[in-house]
C-alpha atoms as a PDB file:
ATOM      1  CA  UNK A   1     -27.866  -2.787  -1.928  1.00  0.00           C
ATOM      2  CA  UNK A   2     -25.330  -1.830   0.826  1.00  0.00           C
ATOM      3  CA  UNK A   3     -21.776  -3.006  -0.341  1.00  0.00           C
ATOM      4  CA  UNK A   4     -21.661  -5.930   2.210  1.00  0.00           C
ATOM      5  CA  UNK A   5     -24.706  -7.184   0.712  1.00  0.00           C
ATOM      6  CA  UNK A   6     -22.627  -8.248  -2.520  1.00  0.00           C
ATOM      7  CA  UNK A   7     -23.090 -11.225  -3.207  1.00  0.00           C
ATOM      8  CA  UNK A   8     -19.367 -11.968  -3.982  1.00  0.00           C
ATOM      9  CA  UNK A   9     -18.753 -11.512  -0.588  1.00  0.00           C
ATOM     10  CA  UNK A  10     -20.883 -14.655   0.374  1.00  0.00           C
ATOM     11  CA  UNK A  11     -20.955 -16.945  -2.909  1.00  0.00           C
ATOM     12  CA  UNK A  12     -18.297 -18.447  -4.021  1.00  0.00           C
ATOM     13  CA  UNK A  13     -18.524 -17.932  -7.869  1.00  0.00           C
ATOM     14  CA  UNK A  14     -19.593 -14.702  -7.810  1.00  0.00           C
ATOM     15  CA  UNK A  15     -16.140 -14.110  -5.894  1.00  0.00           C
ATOM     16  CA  UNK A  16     -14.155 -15.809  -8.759  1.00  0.00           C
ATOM     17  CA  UNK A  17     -16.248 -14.487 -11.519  1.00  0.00           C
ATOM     18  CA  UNK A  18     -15.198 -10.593  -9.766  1.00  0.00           C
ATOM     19  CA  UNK A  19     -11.719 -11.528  -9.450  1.00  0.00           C
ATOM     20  CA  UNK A  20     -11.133 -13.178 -12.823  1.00  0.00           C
ATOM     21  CA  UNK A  21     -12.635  -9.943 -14.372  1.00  0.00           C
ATOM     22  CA  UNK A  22     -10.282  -7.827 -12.438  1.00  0.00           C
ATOM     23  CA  UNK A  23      -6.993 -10.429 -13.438  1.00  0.00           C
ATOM     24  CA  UNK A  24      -7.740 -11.155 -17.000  1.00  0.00           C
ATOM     25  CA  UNK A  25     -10.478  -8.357 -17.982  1.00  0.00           C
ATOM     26  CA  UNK A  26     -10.062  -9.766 -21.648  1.00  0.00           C
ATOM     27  CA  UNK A  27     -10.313 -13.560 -21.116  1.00  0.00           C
ATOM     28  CA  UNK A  28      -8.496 -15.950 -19.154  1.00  0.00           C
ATOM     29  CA  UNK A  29      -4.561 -15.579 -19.829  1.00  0.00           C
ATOM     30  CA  UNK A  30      -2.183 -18.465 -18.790  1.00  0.00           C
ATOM     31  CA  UNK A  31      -0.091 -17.738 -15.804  1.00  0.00           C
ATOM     32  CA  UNK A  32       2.647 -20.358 -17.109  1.00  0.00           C
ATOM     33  CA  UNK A  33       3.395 -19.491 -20.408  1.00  0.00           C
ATOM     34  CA  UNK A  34       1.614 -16.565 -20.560  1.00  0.00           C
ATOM     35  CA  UNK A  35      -0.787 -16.954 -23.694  1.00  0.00           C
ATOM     36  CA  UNK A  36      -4.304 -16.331 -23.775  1.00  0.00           C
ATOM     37  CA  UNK A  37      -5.096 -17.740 -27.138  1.00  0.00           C
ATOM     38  CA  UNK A  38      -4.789 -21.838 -26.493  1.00  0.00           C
ATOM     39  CA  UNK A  39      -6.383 -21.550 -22.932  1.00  0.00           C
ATOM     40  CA  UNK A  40     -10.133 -23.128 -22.214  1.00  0.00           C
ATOM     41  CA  UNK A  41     -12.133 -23.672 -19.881  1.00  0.00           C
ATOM     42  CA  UNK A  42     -12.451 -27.041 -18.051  1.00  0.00           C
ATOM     43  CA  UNK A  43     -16.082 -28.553 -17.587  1.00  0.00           C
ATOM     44  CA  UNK A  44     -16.750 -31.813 -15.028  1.00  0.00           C
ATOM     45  CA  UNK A  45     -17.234 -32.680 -11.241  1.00  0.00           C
ATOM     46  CA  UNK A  46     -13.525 -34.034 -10.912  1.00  0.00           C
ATOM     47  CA  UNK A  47     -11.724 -30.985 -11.492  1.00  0.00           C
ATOM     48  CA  UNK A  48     -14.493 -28.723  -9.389  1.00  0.00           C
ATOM     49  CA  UNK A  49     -15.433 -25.142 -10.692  1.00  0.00           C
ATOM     50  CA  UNK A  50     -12.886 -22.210 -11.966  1.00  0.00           C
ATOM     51  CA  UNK A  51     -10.046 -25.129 -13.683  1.00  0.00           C
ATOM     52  CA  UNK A  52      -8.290 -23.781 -16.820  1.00  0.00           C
ATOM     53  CA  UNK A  53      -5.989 -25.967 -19.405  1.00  0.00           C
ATOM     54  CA  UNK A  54      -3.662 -24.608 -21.578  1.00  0.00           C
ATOM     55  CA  UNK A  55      -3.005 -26.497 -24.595  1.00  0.00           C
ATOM     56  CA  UNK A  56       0.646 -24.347 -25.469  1.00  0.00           C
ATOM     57  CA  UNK A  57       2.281 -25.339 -22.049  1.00  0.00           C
ATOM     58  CA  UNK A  58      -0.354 -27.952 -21.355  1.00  0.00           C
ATOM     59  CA  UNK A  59      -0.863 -26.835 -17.774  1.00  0.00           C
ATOM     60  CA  UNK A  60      -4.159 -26.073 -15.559  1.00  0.00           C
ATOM     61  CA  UNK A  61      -4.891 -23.883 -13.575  1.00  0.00           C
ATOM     62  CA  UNK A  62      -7.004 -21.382 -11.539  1.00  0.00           C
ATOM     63  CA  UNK A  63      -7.526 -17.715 -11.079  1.00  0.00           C
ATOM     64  CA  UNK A  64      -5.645 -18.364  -7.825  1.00  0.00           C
ATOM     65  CA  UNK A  65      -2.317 -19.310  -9.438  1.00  0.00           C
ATOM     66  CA  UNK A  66       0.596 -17.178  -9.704  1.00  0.00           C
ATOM     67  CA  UNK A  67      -0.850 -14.778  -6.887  1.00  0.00           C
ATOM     68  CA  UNK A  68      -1.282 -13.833  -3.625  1.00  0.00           C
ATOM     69  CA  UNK A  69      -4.346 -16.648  -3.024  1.00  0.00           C
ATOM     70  CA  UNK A  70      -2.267 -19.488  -4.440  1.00  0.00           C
ATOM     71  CA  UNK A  71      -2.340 -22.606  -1.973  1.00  0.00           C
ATOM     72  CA  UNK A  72      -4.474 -20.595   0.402  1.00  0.00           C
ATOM     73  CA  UNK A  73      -7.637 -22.784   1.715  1.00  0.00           C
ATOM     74  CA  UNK A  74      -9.744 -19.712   2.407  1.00  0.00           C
ATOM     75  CA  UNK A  75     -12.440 -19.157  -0.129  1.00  0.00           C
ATOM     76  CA  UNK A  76     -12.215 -16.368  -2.349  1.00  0.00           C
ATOM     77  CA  UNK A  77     -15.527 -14.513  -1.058  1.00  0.00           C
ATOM     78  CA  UNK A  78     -14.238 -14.462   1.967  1.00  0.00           C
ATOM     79  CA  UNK A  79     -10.668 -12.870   0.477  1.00  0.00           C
ATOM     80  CA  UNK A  80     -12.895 -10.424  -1.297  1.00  0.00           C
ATOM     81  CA  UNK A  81     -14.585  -9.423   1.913  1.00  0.00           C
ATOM     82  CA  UNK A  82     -11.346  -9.148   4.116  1.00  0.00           C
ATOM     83  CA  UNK A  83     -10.062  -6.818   1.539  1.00  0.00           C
ATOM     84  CA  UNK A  84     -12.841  -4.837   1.062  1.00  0.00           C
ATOM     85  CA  UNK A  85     -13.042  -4.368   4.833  1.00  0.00           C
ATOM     86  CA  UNK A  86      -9.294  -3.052   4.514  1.00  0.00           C
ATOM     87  CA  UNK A  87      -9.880  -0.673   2.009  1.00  0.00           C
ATOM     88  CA  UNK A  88     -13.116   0.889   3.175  1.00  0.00           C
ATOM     89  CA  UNK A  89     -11.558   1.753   6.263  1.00  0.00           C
ATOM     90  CA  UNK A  90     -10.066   4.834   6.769  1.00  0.00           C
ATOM     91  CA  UNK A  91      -7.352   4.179   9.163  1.00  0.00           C
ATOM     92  CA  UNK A  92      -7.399   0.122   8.380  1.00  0.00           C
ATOM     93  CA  UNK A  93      -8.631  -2.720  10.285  1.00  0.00           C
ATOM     94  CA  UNK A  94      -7.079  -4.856  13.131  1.00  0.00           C
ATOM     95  CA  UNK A  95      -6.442  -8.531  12.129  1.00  0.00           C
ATOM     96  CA  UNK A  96      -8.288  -9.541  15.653  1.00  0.00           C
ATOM     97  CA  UNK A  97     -11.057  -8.064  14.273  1.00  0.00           C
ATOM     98  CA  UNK A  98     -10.599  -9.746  11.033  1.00  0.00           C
ATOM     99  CA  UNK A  99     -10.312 -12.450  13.162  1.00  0.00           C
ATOM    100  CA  UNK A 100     -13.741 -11.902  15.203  1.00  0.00           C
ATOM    101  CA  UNK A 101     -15.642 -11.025  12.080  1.00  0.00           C
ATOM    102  CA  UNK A 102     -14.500 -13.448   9.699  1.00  0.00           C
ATOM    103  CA  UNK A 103     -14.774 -16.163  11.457  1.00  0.00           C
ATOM    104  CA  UNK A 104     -11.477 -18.055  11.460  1.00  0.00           C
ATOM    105  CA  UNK A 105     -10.178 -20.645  13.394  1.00  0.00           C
ATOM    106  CA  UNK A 106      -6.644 -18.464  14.411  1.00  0.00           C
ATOM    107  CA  UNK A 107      -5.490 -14.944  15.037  1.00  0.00           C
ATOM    108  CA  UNK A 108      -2.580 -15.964  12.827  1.00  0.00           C
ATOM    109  CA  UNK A 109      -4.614 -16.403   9.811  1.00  0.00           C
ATOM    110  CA  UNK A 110      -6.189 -13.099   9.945  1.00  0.00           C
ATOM    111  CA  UNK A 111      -2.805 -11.754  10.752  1.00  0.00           C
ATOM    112  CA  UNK A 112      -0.990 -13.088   7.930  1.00  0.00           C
ATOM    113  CA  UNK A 113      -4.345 -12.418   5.500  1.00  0.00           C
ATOM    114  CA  UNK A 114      -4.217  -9.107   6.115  1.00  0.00           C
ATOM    115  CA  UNK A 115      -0.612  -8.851   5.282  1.00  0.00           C
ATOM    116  CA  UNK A 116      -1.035 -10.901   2.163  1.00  0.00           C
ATOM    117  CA  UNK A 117      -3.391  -8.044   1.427  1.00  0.00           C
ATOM    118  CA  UNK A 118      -1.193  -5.178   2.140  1.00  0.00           C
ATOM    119  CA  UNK A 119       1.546  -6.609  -0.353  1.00  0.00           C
ATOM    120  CA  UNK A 120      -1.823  -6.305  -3.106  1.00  0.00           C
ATOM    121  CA  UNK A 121      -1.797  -2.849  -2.229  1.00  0.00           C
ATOM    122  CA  UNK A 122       2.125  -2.184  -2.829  1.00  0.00           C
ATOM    123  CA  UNK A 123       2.899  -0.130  -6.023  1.00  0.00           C
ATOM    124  CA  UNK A 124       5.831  -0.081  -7.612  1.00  0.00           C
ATOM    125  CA  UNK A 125       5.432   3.325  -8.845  1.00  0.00           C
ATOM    126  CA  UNK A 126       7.404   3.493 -11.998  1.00  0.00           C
ATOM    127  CA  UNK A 127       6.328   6.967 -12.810  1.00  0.00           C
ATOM    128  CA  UNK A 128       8.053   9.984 -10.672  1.00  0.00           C
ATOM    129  CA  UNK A 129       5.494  12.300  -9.137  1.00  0.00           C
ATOM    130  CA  UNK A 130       5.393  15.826 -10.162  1.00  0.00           C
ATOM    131  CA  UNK A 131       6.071  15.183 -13.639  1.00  0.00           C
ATOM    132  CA  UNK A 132       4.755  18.516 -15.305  1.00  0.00           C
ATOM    133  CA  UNK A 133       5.636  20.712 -12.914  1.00  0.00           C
ATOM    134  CA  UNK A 134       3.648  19.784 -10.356  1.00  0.00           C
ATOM    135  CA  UNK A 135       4.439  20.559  -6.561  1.00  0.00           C
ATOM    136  CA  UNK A 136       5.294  17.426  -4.454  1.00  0.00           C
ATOM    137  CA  UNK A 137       5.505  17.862  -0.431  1.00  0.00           C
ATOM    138  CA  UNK A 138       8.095  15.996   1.300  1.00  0.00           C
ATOM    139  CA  UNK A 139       8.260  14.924   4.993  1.00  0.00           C
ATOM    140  CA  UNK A 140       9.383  12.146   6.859  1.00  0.00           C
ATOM    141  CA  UNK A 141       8.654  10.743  10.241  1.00  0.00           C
ATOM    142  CA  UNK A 142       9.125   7.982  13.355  1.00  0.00           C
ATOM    143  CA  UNK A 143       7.344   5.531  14.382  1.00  0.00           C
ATOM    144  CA  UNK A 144       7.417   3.609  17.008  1.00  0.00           C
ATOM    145  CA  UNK A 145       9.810   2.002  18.763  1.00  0.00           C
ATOM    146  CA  UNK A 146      12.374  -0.989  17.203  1.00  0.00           C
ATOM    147  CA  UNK A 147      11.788  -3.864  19.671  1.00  0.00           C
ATOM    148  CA  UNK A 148      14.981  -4.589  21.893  1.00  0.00           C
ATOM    149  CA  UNK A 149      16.314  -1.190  21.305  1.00  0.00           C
ATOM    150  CA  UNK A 150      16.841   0.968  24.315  1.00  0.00           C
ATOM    151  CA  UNK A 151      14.908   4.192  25.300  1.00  0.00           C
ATOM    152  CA  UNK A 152      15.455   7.563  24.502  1.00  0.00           C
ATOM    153  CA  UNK A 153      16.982   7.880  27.937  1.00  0.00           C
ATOM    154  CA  UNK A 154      19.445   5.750  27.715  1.00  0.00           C
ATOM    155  CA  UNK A 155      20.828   6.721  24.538  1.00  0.00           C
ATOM    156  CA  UNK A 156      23.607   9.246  24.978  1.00  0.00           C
ATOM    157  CA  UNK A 157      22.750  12.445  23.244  1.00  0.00           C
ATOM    158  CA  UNK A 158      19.290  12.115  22.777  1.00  0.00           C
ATOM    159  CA  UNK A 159      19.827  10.458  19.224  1.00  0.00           C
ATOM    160  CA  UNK A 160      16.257   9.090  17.350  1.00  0.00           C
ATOM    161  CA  UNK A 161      18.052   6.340  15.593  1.00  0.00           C
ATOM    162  CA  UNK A 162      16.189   4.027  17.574  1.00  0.00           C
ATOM    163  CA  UNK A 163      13.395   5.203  15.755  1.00  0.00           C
ATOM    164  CA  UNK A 164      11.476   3.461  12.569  1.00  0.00           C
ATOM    165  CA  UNK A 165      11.835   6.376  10.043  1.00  0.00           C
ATOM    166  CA  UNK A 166       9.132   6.678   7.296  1.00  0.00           C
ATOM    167  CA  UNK A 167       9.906   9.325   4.067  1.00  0.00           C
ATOM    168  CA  UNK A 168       6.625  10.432   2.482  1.00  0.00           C
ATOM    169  CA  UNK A 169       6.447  12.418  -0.811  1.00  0.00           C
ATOM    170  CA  UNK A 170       2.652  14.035  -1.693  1.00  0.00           C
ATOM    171  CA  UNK A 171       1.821  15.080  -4.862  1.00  0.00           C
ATOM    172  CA  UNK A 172      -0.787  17.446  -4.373  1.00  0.00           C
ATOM    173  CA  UNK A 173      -3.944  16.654  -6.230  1.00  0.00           C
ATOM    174  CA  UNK A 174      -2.250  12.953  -6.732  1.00  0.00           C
ATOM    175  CA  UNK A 175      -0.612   9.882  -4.808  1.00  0.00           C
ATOM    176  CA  UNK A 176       1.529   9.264  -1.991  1.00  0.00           C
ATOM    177  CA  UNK A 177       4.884   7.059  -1.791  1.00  0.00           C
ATOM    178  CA  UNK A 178       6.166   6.450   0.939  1.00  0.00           C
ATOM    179  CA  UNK A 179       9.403   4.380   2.391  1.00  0.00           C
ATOM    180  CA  UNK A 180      10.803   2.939   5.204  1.00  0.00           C
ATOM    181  CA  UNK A 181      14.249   4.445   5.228  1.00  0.00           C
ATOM    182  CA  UNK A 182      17.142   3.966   8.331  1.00  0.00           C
ATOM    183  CA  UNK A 183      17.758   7.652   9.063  1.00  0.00           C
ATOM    184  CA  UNK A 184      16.966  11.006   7.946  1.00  0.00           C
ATOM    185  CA  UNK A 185      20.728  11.647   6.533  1.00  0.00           C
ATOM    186  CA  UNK A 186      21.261  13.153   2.948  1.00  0.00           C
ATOM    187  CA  UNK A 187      22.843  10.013   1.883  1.00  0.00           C
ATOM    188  CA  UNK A 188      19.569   8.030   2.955  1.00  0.00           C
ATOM    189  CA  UNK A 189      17.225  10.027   1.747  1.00  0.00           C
ATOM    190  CA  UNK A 190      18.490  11.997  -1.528  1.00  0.00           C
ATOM    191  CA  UNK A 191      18.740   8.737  -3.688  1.00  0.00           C
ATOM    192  CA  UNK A 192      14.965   7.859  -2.526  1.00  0.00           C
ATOM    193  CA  UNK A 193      13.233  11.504  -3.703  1.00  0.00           C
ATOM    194  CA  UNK A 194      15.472  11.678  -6.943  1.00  0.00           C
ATOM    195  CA  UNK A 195      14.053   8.147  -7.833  1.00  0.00           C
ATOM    196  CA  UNK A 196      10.711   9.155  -7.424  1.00  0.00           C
ATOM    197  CA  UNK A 197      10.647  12.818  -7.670  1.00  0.00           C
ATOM    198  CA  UNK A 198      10.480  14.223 -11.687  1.00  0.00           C
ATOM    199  CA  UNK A 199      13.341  17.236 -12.054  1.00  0.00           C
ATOM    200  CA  UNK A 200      10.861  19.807 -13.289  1.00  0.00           C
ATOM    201  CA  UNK A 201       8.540  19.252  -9.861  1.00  0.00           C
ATOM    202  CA  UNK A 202       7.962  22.062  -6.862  1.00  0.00           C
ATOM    203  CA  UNK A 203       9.436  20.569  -4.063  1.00  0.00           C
ATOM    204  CA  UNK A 204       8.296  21.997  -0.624  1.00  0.00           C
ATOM    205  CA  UNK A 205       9.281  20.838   2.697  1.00  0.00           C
ATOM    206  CA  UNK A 206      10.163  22.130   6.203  1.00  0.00           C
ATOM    207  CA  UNK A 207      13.479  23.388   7.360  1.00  0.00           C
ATOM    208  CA  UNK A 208      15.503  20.173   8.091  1.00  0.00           C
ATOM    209  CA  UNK A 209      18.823  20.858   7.367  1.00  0.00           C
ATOM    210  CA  UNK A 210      18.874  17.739   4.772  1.00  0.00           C
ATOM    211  CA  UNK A 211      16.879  19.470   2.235  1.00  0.00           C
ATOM    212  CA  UNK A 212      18.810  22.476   0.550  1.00  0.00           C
ATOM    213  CA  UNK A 213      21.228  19.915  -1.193  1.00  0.00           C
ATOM    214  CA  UNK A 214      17.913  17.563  -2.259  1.00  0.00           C
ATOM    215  CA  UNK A 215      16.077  20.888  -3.125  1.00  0.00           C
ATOM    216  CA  UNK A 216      18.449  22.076  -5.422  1.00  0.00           C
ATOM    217  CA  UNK A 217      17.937  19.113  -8.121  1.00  0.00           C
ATOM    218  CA  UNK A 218      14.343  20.425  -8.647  1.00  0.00           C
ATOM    219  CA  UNK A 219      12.376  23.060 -10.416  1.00  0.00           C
ATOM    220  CA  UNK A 220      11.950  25.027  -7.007  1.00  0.00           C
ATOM    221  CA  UNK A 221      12.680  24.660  -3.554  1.00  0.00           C
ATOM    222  CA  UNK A 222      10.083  26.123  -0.729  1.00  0.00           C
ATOM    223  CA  UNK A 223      10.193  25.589   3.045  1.00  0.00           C
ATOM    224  CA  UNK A 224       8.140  26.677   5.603  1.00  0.00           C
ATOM    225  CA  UNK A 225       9.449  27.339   9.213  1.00  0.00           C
ATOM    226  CA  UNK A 226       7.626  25.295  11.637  1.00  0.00           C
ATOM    227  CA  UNK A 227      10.174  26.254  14.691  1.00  0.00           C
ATOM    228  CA  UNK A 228       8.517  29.470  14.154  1.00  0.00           C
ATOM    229  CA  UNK A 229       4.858  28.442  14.054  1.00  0.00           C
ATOM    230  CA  UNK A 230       4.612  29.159  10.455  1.00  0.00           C
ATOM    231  CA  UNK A 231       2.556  26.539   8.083  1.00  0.00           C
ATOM    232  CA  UNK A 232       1.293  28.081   5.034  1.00  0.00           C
ATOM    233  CA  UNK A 233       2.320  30.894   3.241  1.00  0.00           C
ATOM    234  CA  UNK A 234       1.167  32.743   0.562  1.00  0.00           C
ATOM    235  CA  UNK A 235       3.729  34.302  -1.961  1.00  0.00           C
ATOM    236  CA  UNK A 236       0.866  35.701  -4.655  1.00  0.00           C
ATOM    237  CA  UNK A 237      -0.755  32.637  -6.201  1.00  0.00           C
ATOM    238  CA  UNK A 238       1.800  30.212  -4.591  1.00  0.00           C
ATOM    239  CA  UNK A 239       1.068  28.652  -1.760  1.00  0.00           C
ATOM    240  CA  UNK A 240       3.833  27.381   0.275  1.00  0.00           C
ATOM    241  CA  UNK A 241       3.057  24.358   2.744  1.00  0.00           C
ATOM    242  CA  UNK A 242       3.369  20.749   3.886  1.00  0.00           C
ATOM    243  CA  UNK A 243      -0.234  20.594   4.986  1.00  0.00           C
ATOM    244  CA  UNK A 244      -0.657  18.064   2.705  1.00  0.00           C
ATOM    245  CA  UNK A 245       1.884  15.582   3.540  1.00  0.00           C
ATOM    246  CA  UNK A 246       0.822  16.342   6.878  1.00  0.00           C
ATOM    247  CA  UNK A 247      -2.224  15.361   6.649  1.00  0.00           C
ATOM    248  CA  UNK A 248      -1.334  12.274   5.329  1.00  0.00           C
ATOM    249  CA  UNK A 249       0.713  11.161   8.293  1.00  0.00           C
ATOM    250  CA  UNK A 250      -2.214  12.716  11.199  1.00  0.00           C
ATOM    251  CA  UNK A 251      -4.510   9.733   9.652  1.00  0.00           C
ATOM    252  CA  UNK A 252      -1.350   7.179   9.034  1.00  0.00           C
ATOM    253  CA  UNK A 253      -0.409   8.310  13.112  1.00  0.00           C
ATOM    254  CA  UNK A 254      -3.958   7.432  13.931  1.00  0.00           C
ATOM    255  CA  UNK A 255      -4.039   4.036  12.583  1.00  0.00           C
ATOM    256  CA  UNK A 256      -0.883   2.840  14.028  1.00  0.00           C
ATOM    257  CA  UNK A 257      -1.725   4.256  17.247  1.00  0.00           C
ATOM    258  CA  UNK A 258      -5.370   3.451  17.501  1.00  0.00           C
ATOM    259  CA  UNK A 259      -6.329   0.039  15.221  1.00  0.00           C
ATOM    260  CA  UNK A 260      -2.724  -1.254  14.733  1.00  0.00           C
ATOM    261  CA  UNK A 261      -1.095  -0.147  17.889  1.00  0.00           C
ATOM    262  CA  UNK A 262       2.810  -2.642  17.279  1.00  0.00           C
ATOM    263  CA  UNK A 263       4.357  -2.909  14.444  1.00  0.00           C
ATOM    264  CA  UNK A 264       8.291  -4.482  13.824  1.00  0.00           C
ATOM    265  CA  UNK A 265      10.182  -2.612  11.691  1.00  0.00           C
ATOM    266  CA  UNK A 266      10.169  -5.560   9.094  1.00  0.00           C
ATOM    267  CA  UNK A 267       6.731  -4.864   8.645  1.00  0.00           C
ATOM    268  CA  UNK A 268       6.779  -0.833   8.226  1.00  0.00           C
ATOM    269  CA  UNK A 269       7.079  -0.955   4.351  1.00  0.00           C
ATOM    270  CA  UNK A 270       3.491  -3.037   4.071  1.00  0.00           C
ATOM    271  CA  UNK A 271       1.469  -0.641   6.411  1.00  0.00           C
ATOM    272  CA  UNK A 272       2.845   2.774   4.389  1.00  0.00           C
ATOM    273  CA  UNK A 273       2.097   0.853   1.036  1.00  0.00           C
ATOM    274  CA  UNK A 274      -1.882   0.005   2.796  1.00  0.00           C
ATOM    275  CA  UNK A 275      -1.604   3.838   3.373  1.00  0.00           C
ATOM    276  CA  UNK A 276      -0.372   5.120   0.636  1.00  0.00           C
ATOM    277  CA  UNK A 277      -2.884   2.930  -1.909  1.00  0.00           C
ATOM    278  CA  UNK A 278      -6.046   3.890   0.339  1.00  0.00           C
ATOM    279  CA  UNK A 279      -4.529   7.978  -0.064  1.00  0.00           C
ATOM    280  CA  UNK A 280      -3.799   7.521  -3.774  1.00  0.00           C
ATOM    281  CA  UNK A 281      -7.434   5.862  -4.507  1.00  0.00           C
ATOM    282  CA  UNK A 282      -9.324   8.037  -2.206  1.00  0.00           C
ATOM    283  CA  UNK A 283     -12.754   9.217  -2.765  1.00  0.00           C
ATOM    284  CA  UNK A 284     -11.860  12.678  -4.056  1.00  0.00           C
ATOM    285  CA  UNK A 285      -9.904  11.477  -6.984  1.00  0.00           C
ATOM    286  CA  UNK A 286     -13.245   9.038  -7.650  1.00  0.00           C
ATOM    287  CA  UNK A 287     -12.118   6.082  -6.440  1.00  0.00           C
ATOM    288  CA  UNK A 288     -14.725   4.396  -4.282  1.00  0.00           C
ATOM    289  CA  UNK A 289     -15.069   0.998  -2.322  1.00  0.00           C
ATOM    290  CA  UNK A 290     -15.668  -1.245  -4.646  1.00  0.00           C
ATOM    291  CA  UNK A 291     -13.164  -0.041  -7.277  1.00  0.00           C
ATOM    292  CA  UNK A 292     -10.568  -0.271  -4.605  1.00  0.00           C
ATOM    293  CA  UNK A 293     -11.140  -3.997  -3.759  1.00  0.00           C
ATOM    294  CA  UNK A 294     -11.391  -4.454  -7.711  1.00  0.00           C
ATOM    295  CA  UNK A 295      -7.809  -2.965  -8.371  1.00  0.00           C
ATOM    296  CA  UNK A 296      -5.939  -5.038  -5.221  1.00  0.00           C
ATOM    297  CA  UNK A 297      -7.695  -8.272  -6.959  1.00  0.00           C
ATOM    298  CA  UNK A 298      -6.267  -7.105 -10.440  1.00  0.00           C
ATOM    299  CA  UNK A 299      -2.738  -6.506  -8.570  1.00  0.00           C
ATOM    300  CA  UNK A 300      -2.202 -10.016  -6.750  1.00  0.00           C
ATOM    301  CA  UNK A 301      -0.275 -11.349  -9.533  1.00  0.00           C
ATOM    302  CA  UNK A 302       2.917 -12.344  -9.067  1.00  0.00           C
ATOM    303  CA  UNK A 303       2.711 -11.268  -5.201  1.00  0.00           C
ATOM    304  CA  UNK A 304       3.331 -14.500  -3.603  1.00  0.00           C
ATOM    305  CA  UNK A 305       3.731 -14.103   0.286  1.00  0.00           C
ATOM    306  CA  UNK A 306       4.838 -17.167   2.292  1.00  0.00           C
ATOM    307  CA  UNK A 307       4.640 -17.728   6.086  1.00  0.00           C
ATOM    308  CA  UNK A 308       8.033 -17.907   6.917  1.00  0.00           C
ATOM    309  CA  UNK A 309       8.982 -14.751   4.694  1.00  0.00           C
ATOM    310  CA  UNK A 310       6.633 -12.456   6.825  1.00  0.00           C
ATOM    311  CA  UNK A 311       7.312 -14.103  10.504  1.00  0.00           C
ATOM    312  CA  UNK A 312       5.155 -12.674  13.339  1.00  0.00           C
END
């Protein structure tokens, strides 16, 4: 069975049955009051299928409640299949073609599904990367174009500021996390990597004169010289490169340019964190398909995204 032949992608139930599995992999928990051990299951045609009471806060409810599916009319199967679709896709999906394959009756419900999807996929990532002594790349980069800002032409100088800047750290072997910052200053950016960088890492980066002062917090500090071609070097069994976080941004580059092709800069933080979760749960770390869509549906809690918060 190919994995659009699942049958929670068509059926209804199966859909909630995956996605209450995912949320409450040990029985149905109440999103009011939070206890598991009063809550049961409600029976009858007046209620429909998937109610819940609980007898501590005497509330009902669904898997839907408390997440990022609450007081949506689309059925879960076809949520399950709109994220899967997001997931398996290398360099994403376009919400018109959400829009043509799923079926809807607007290009602004695919639009703002897809988003409501993307804010599954954010991490809050608690734990700094390179803890151990690992070796974390750093890079950052623009893109696109603020709308309403002038061109590079006009702007006297040459400055980028006009830019949408995006910071990246790489563990190798691991995750990404990346941010949408306002400029590539040491103020900006040193209180970003020192959050989310552990002291004892390897830090490697290019030559941007921003990074000396940042390097010097961490285990090590390498740079390679990419004004003079250089990319990798090899200093015995070191090896000293930002291939890695490079690579990251070549398929990040090709998504906004090819499938997504605008984005506002409100909206640059939930494309890096689509990114960033389908980097950090890629194949070679054994994360397939299906396990992807399975940890977005156990992540939706507590995401709530309204309308008029994300704005087209």
């Amino acid at each position: 069975m190919s994995d659009l032949e699942n049958p929670a992608f068509t059926d209804e139930d199966k859909a909630r049955e995956v996605i209450e599995a995912s949320r409450w992999p040990n029985g149905a928990v109440c999103p009011h009051c939070g206890l598991p051990d009063r809550v049961k299951k409600l029976g009858g045609k007046s209620m429909g299928p998937g109610w819940y009471h609980c007898a501590q806060c005497r509330e009902k409810f669904t898997v839907r409640t408390g997440t990022l599916y609450e007081r949506s009319h689309i059925p879960l199967h076809k949520w399950l299949l709109a994220t899967h679709l997001l997931t398996s896709s290398k360099k994403g999906i376009s919400a018109h073609q959400l829009f043509r394959m799923m079926g809807f009756g607007s290009y602004k419900t695919a639009w703002f599904m897809a988003h409501r999807i993307r804010e599954g996929m954010r991490d809050g990532g608690s734990t700094p990367l390179g803890g151990g002594g690992g070796t974390v790349e750093i890079d950052e980069t623009v893109q696109g174009r603020i709308e309403g800002a002038p061109s590079r032409k006009n702007i006297k100088g040459g400055r980028s500021g006009y830019r949408n800047v995006a910071l990246t750290l790489v563990e190798r072997g691991g995750s990404a996390r990346s941010f949408h910052v306002t400029g590539t200053t040491i103020a900006e950016l040193k209180p970003v990597i020192l959050a989310n960088v552990a002291r004892e890492a390897k830090i490697m980066t290019d030559q941007a004169a921003w990074y000396p002062e940042i390097g010097a917090e961490f285990a090590s500090h390498d740079t390679v010289n990419h004004a003079r071609d250089e990319y990798v070097r090899h200093e015995g069994e070191k090896l000293v490169t930002t291939n890695t976080v490079e690579g990251y941004y070549s398929i990040f580059k090709r998504g906004m340019k090819g499938v997504y092709q605008h984005c506002k800069e409100k909206h640059l933080h939930r494309y890096l964190a689509e990114f960033d979760f389908r980097y950090s749960n890629r194949s070679a770390l054994g994360v397939e398909d299906a396990q992807r869509t399975s940890k977005i549906a156990a992540g939706i809690t507590g995401k709530r995204l309204a309308y008029r918060r994300v704005g087209a």
